[in-house]
PDB file of N, CA and C in Angstrom:
ATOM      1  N   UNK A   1     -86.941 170.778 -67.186  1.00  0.00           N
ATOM      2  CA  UNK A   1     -85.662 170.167 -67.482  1.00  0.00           C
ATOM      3  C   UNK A   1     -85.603 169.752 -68.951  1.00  0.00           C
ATOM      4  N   UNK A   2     -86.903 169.458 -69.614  1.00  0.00           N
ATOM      5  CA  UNK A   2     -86.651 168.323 -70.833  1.00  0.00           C
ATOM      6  C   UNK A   2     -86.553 170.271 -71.804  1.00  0.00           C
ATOM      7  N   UNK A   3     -86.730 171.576 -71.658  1.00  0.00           N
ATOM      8  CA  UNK A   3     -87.041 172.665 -72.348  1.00  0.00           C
ATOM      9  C   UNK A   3     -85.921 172.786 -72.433  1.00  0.00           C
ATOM     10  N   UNK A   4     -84.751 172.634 -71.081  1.00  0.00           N
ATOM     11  CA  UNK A   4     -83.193 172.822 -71.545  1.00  0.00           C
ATOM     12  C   UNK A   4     -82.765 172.167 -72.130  1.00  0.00           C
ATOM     13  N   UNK A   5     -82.632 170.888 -72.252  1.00  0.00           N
ATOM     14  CA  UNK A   5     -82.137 169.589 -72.872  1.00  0.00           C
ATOM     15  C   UNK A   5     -82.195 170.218 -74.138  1.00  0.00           C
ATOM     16  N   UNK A   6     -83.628 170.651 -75.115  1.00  0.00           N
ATOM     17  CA  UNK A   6     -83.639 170.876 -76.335  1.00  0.00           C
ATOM     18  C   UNK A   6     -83.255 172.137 -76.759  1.00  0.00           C
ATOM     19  N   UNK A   7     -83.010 173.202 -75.356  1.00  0.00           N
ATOM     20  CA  UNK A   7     -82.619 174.428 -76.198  1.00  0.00           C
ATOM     21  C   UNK A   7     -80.694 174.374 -75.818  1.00  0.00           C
ATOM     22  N   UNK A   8     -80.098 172.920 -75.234  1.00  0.00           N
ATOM     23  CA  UNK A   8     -78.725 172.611 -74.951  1.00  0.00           C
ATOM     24  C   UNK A   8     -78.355 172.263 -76.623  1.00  0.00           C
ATOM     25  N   UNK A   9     -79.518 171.345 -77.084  1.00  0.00           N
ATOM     26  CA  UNK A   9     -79.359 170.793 -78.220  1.00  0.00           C
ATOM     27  C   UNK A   9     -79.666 171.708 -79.099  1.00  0.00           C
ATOM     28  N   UNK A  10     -80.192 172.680 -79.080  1.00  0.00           N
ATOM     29  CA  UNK A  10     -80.547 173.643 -80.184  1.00  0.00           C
ATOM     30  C   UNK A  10     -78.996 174.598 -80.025  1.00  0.00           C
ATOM     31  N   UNK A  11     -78.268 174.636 -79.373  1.00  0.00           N
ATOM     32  CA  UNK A  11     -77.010 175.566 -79.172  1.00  0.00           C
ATOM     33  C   UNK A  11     -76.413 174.796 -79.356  1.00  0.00           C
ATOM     34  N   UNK A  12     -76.015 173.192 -79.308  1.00  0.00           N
ATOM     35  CA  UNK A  12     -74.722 172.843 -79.919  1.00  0.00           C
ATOM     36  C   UNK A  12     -74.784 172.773 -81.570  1.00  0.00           C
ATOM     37  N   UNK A  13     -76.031 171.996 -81.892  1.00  0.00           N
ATOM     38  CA  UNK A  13     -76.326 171.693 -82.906  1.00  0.00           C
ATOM     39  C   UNK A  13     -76.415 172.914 -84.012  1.00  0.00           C
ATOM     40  N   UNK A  14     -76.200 174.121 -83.456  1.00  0.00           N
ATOM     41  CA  UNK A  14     -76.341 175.347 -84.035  1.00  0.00           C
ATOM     42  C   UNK A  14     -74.888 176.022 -84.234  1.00  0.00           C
ATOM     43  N   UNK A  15     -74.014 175.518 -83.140  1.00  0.00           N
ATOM     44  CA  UNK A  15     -72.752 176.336 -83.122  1.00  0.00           C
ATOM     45  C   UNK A  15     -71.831 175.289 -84.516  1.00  0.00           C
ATOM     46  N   UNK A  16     -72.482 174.120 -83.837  1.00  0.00           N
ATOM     47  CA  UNK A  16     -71.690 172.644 -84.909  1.00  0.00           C
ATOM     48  C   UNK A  16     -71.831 173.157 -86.260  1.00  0.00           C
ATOM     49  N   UNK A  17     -73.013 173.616 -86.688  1.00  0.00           N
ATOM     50  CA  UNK A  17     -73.799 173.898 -88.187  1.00  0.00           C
ATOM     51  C   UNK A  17     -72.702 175.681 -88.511  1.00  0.00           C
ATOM     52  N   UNK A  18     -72.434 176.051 -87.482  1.00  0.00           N
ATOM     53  CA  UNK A  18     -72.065 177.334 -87.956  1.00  0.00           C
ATOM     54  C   UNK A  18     -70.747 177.257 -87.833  1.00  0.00           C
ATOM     55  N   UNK A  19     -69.890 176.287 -87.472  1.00  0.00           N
ATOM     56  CA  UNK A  19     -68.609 175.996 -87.252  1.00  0.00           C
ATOM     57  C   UNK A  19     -68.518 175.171 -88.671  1.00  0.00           C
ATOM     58  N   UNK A  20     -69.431 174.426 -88.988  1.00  0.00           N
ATOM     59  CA  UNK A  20     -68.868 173.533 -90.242  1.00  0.00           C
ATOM     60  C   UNK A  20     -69.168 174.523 -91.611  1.00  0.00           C
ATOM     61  N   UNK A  21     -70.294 175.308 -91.494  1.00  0.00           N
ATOM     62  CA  UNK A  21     -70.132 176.388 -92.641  1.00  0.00           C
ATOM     63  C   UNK A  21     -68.920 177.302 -92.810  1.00  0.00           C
ATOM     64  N   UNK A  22     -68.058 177.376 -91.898  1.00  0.00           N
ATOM     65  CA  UNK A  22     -66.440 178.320 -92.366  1.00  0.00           C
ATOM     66  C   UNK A  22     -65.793 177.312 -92.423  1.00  0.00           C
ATOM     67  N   UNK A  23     -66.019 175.957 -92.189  1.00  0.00           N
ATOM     68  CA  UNK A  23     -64.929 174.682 -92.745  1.00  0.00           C
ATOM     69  C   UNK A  23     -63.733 174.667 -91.837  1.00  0.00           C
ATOM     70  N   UNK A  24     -64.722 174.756 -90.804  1.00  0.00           N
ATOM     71  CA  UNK A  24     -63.253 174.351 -89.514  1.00  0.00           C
ATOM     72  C   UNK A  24     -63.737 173.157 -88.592  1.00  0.00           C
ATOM     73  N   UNK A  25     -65.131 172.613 -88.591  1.00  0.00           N
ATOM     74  CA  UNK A  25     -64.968 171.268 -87.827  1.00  0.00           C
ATOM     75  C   UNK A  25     -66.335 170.767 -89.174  1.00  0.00           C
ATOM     76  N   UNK A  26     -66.215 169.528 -89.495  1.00  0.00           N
ATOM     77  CA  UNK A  26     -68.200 168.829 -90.032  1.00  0.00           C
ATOM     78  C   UNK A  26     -68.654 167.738 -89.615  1.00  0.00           C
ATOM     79  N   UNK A  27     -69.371 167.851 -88.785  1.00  0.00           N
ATOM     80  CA  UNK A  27     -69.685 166.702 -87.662  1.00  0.00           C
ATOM     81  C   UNK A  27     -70.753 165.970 -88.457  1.00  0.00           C
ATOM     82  N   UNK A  28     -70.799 164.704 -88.393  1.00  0.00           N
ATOM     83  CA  UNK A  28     -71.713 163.724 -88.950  1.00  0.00           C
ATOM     84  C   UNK A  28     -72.812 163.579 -87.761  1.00  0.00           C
ATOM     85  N   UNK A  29     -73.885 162.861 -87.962  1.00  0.00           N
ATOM     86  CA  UNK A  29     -74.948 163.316 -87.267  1.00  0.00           C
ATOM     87  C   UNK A  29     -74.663 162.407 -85.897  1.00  0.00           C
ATOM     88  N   UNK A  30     -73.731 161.106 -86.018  1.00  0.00           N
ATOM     89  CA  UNK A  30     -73.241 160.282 -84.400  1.00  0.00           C
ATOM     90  C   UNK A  30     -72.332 161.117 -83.672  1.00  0.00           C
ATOM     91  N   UNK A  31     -71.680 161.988 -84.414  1.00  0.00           N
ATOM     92  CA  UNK A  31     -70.799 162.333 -83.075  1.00  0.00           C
ATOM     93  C   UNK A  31     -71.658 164.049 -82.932  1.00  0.00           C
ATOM     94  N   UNK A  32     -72.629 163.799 -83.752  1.00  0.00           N
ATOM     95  CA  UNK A  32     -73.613 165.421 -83.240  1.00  0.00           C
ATOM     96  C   UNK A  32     -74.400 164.744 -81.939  1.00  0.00           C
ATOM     97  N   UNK A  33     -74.746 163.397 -81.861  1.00  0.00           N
ATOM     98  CA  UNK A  33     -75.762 163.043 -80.919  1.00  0.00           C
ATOM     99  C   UNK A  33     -74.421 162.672 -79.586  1.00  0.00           C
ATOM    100  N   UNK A  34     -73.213 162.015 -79.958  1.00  0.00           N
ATOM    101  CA  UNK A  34     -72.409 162.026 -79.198  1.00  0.00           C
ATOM    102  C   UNK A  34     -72.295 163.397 -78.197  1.00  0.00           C
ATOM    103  N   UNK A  35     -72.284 164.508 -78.477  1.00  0.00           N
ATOM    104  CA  UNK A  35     -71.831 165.459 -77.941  1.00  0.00           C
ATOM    105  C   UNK A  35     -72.918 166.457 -77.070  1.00  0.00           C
ATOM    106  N   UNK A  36     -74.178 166.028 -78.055  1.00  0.00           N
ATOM    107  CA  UNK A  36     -75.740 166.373 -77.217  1.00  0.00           C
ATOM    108  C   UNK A  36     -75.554 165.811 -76.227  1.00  0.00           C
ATOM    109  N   UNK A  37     -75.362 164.396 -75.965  1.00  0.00           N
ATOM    110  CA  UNK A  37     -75.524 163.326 -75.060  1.00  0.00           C
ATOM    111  C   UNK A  37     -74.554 163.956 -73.943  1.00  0.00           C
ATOM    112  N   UNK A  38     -73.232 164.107 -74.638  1.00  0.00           N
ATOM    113  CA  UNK A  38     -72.518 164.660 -73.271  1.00  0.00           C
ATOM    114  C   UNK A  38     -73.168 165.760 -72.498  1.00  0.00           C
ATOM    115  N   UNK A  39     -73.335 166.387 -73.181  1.00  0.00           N
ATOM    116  CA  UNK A  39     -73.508 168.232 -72.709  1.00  0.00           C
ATOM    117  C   UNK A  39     -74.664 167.932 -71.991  1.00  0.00           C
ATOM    118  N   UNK A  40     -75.996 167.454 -72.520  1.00  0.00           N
ATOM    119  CA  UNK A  40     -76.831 167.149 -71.671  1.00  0.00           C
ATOM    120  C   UNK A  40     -76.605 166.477 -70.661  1.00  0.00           C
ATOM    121  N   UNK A  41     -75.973 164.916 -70.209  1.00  0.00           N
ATOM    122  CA  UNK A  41     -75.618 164.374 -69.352  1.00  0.00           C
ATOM    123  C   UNK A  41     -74.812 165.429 -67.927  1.00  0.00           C
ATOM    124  N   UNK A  42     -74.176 166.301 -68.413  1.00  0.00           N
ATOM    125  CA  UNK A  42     -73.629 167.297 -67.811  1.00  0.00           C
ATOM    126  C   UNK A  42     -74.461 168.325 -67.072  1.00  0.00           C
ATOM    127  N   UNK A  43     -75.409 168.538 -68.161  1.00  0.00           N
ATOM    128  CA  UNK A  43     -76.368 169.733 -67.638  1.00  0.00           C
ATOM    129  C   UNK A  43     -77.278 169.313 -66.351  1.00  0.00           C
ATOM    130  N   UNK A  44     -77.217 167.403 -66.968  1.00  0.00           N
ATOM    131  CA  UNK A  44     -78.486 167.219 -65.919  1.00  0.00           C
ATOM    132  C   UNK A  44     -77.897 166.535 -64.415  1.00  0.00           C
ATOM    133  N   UNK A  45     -76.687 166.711 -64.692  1.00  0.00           N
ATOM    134  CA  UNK A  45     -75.505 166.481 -63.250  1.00  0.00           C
ATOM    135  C   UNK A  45     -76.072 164.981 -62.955  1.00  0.00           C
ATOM    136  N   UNK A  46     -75.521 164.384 -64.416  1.00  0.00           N
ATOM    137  CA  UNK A  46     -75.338 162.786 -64.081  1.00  0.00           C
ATOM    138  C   UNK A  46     -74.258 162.226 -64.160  1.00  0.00           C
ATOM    139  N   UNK A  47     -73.699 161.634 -63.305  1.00  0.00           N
ATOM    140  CA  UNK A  47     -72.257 161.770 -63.409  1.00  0.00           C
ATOM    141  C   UNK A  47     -72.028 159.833 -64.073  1.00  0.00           C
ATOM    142  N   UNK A  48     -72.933 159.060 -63.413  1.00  0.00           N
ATOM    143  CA  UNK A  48     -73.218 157.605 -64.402  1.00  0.00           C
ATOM    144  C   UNK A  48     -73.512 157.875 -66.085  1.00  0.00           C
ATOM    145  N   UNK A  49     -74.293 158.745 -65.882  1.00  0.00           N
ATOM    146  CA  UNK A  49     -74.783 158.793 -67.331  1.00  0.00           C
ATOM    147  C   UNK A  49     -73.647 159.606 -68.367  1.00  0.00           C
ATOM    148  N   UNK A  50     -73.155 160.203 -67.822  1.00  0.00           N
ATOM    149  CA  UNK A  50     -71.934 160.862 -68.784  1.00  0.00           C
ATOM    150  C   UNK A  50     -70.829 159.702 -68.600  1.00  0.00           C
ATOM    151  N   UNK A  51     -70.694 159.090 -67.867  1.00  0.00           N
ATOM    152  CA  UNK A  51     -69.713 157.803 -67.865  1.00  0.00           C
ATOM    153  C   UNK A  51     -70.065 156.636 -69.105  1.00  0.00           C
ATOM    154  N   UNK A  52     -71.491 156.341 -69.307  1.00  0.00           N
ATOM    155  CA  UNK A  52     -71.845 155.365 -69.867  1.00  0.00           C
ATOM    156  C   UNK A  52     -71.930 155.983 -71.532  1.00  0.00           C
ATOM    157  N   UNK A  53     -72.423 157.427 -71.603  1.00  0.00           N
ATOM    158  CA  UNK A  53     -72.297 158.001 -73.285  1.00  0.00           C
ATOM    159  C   UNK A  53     -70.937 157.738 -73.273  1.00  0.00           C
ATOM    160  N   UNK A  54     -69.678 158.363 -72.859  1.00  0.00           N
ATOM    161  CA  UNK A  54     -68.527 158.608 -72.958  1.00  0.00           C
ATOM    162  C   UNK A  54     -68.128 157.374 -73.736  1.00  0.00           C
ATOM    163  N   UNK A  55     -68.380 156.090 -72.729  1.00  0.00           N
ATOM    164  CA  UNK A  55     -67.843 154.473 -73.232  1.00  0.00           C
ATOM    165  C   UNK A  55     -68.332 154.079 -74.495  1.00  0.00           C
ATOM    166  N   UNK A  56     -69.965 154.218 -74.225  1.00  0.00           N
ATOM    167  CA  UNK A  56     -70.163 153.972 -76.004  1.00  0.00           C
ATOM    168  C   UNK A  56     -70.106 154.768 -76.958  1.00  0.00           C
ATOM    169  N   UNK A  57     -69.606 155.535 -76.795  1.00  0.00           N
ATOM    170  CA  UNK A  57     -69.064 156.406 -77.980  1.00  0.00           C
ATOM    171  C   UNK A  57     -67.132 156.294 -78.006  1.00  0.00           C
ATOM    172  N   UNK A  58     -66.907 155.413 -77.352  1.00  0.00           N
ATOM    173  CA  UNK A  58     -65.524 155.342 -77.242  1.00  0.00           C
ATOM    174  C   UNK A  58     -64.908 156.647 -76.944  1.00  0.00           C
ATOM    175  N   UNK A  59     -65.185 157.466 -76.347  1.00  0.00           N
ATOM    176  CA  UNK A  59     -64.329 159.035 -75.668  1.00  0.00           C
ATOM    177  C   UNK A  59     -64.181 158.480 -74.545  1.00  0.00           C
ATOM    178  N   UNK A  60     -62.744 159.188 -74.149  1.00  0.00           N
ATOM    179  CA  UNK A  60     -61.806 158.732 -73.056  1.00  0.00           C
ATOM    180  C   UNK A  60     -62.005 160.241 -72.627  1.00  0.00           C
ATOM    181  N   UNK A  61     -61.968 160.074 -70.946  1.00  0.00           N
ATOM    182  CA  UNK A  61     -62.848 161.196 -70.093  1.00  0.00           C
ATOM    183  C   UNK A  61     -61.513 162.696 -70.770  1.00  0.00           C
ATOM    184  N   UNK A  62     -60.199 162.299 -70.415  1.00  0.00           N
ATOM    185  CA  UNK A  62     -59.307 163.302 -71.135  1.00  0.00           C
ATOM    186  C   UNK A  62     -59.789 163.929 -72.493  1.00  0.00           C
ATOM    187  N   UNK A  63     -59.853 163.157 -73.579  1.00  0.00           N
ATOM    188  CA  UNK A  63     -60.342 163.884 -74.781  1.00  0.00           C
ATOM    189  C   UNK A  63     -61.697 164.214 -74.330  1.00  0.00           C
ATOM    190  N   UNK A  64     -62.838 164.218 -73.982  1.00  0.00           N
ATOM    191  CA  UNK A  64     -63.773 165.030 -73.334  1.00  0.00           C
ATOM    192  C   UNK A  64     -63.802 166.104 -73.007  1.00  0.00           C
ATOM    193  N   UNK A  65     -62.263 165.844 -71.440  1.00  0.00           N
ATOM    194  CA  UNK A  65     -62.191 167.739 -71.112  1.00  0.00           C
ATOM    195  C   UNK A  65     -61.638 168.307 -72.136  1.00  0.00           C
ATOM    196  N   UNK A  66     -60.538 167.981 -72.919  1.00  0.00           N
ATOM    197  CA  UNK A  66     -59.926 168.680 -73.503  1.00  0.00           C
ATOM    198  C   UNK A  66     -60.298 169.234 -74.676  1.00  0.00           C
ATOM    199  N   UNK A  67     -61.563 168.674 -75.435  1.00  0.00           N
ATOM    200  CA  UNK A  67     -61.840 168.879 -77.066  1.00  0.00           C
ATOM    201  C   UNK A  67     -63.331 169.155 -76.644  1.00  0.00           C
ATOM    202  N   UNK A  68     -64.282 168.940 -75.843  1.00  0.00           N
ATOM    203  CA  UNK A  68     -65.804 168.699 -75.785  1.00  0.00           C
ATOM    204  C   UNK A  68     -66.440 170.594 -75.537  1.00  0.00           C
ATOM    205  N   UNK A  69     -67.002 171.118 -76.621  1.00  0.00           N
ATOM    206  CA  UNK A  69     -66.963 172.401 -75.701  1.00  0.00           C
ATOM    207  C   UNK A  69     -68.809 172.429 -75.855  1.00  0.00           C
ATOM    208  N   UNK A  70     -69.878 172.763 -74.576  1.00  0.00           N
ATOM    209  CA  UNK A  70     -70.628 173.162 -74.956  1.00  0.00           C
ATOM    210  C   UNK A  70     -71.193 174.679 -74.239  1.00  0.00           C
ATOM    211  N   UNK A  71     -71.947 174.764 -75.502  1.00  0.00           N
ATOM    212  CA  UNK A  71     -71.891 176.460 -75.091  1.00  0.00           C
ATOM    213  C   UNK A  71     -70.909 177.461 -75.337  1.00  0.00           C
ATOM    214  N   UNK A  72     -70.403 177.044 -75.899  1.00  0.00           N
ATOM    215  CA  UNK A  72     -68.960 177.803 -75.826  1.00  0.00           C
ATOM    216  C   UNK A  72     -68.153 177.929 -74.799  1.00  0.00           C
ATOM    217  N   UNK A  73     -68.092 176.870 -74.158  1.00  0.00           N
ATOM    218  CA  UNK A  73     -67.380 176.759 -73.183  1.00  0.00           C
ATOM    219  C   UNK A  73     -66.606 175.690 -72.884  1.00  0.00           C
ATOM    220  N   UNK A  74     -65.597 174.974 -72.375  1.00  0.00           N
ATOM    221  CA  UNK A  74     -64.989 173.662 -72.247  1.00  0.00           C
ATOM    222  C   UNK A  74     -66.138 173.075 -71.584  1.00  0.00           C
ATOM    223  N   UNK A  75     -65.704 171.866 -71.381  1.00  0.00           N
ATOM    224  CA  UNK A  75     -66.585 170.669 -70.312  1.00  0.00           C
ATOM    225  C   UNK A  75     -66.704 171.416 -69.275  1.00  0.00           C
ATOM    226  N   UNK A  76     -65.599 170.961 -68.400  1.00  0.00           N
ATOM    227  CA  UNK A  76     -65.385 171.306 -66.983  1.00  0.00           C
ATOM    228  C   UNK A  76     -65.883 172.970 -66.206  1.00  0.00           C
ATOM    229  N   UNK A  77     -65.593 173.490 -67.944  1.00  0.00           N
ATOM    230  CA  UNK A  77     -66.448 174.923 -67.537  1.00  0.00           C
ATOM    231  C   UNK A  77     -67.534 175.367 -67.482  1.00  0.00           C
ATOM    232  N   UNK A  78     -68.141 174.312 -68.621  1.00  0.00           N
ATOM    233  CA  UNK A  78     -69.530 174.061 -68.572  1.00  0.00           C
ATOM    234  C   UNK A  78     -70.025 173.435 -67.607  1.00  0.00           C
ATOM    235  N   UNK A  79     -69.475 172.435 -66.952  1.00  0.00           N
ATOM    236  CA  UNK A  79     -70.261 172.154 -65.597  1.00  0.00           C
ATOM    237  C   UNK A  79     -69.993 172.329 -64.240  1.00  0.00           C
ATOM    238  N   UNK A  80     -69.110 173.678 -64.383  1.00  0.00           N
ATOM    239  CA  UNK A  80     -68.876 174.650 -63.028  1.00  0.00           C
ATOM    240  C   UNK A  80     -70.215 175.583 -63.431  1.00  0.00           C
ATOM    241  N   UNK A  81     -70.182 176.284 -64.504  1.00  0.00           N
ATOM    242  CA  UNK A  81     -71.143 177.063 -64.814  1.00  0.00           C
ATOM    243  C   UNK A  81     -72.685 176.735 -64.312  1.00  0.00           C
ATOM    244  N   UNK A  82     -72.865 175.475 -64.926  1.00  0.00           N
ATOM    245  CA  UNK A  82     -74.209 174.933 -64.656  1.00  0.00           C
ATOM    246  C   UNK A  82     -74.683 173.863 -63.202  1.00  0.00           C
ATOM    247  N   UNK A  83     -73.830 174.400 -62.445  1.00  0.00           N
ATOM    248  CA  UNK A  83     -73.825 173.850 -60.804  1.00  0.00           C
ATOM    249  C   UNK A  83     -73.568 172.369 -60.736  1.00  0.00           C
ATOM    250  N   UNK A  84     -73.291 171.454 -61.406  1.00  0.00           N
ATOM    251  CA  UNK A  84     -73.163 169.984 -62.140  1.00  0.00           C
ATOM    252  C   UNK A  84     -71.943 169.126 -60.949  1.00  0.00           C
ATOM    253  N   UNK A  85     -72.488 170.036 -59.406  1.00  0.00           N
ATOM    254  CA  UNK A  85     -71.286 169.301 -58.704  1.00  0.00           C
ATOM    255  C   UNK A  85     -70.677 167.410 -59.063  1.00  0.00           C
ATOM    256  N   UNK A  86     -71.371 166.505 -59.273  1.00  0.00           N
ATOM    257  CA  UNK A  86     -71.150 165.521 -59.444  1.00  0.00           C
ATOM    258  C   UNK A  86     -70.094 165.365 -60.211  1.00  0.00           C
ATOM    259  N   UNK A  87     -70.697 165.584 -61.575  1.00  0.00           N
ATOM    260  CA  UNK A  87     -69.429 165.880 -62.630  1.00  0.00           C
ATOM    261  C   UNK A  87     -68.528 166.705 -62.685  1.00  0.00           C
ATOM    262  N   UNK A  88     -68.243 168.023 -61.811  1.00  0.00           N
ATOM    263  CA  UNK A  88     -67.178 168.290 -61.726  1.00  0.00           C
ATOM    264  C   UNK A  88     -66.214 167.273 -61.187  1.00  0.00           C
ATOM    265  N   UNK A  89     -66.794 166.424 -60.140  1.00  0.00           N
ATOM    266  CA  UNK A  89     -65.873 165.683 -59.096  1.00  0.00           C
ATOM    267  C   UNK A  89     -65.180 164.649 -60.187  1.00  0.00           C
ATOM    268  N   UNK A  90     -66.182 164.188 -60.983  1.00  0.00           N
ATOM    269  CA  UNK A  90     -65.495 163.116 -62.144  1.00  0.00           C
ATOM    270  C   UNK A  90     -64.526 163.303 -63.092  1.00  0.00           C
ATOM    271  N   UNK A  91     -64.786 165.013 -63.377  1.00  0.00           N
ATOM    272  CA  UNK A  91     -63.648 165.521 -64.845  1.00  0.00           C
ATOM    273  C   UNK A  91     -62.501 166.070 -63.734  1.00  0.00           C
ATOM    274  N   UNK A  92     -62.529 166.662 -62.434  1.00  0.00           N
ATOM    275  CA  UNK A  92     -61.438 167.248 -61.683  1.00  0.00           C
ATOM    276  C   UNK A  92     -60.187 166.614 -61.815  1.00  0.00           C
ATOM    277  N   UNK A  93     -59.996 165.590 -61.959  1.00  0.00           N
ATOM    278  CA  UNK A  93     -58.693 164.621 -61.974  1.00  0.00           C
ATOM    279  C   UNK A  93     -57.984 164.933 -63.396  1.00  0.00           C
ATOM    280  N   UNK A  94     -59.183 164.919 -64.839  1.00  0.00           N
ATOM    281  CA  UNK A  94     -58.422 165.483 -65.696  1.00  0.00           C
ATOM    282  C   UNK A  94     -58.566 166.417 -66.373  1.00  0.00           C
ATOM    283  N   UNK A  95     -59.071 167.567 -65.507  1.00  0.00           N
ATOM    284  CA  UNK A  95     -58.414 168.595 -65.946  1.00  0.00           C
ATOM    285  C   UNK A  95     -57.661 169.181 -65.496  1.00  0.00           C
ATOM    286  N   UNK A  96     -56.532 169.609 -66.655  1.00  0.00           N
ATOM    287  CA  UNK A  96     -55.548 170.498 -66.255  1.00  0.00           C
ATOM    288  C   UNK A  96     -55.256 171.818 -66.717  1.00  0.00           C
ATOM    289  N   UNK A  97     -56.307 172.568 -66.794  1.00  0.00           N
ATOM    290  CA  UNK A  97     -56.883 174.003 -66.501  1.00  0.00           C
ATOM    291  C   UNK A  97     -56.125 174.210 -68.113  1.00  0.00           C
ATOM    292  N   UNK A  98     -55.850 175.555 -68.567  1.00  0.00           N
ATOM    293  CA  UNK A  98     -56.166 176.145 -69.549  1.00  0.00           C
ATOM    294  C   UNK A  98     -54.872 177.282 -69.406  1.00  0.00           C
ATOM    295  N   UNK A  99     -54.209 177.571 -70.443  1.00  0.00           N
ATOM    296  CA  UNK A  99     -52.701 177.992 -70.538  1.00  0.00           C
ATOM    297  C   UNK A  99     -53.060 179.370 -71.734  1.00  0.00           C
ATOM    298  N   UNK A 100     -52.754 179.854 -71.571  1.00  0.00           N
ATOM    299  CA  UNK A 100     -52.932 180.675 -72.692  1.00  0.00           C
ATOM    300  C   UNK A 100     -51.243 182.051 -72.823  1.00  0.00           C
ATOM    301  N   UNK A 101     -50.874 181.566 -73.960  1.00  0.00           N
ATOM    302  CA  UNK A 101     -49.354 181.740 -74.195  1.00  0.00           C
ATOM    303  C   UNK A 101     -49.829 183.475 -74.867  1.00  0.00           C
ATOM    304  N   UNK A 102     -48.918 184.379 -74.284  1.00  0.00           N
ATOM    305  CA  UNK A 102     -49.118 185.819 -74.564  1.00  0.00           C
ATOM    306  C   UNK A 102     -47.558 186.293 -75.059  1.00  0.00           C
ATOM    307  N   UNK A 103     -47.629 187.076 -76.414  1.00  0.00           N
ATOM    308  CA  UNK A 103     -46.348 187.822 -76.478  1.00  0.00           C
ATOM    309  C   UNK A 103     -46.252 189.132 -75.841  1.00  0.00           C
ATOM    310  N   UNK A 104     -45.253 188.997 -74.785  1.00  0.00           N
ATOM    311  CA  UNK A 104     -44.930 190.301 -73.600  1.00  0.00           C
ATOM    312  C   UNK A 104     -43.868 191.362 -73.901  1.00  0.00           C
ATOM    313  N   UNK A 105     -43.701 191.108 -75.431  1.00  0.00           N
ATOM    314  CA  UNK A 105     -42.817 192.608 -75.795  1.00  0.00           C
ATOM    315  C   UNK A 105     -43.821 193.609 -75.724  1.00  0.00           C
ATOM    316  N   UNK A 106     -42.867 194.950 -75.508  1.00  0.00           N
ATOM    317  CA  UNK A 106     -43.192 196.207 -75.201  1.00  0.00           C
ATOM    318  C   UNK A 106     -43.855 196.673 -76.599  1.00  0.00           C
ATOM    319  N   UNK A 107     -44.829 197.267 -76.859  1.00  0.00           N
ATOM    320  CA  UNK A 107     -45.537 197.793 -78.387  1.00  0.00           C
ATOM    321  C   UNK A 107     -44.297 198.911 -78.661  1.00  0.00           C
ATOM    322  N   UNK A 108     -44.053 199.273 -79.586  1.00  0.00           N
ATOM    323  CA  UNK A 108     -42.969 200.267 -80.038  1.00  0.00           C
ATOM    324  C   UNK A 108     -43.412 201.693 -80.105  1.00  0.00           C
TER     325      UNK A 108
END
């Protein structure tokens, strides 16, 4: 368990570093441990313990599902993916799934 934890943290901390080199997010190193904390808390299907990072880091469970991605994946998808029944039961209320707007003209 503790080999995933660091290779969870070696993939956010890697996507974070390669997301802030094209200058589209630059995470300071609290909300890098903020977001380890989640993803791990998730991975390890604690559904207290992702309650208690969330509070002291001041994230409200909504901005979580909606902005938190690990793996490349949302929250909620990340912890369907990773069997995390607990925490699905906790984020289910807010999430409200994923929309994706398509232009349906005919190609010419």
């Amino acid at each position: 368990m503790k080999a995933q934890r660091w290779l969870l943290a070696a993939l956010v901390v890697g996507s974070a570093g390669a997301q802030a080199g094209t200058g589209q997010h630059e995470f300071n190193s609290e909300v890098q441990q903020a977001l380890v904390a989640i993803c791990a808390d998730t991975l390890d299907d604690n559904r207290l313990a992702l309650k208690k990072t969330l509070k002291a880091h001041r994230i409200s469970v909504g901005t979580a599902v909606d902005k938190v991605v690990c793996n490349g994946q949302p929250l909620p998808a990340f912890a369907r993916a990773v069997r995390a029944h607990k925490v699905m039961r906790y984020l289910a209320p807010y999430d409200r799934g994923h929309v994706d707007i398509k232009d349906l003209a005919a190609p010419n």
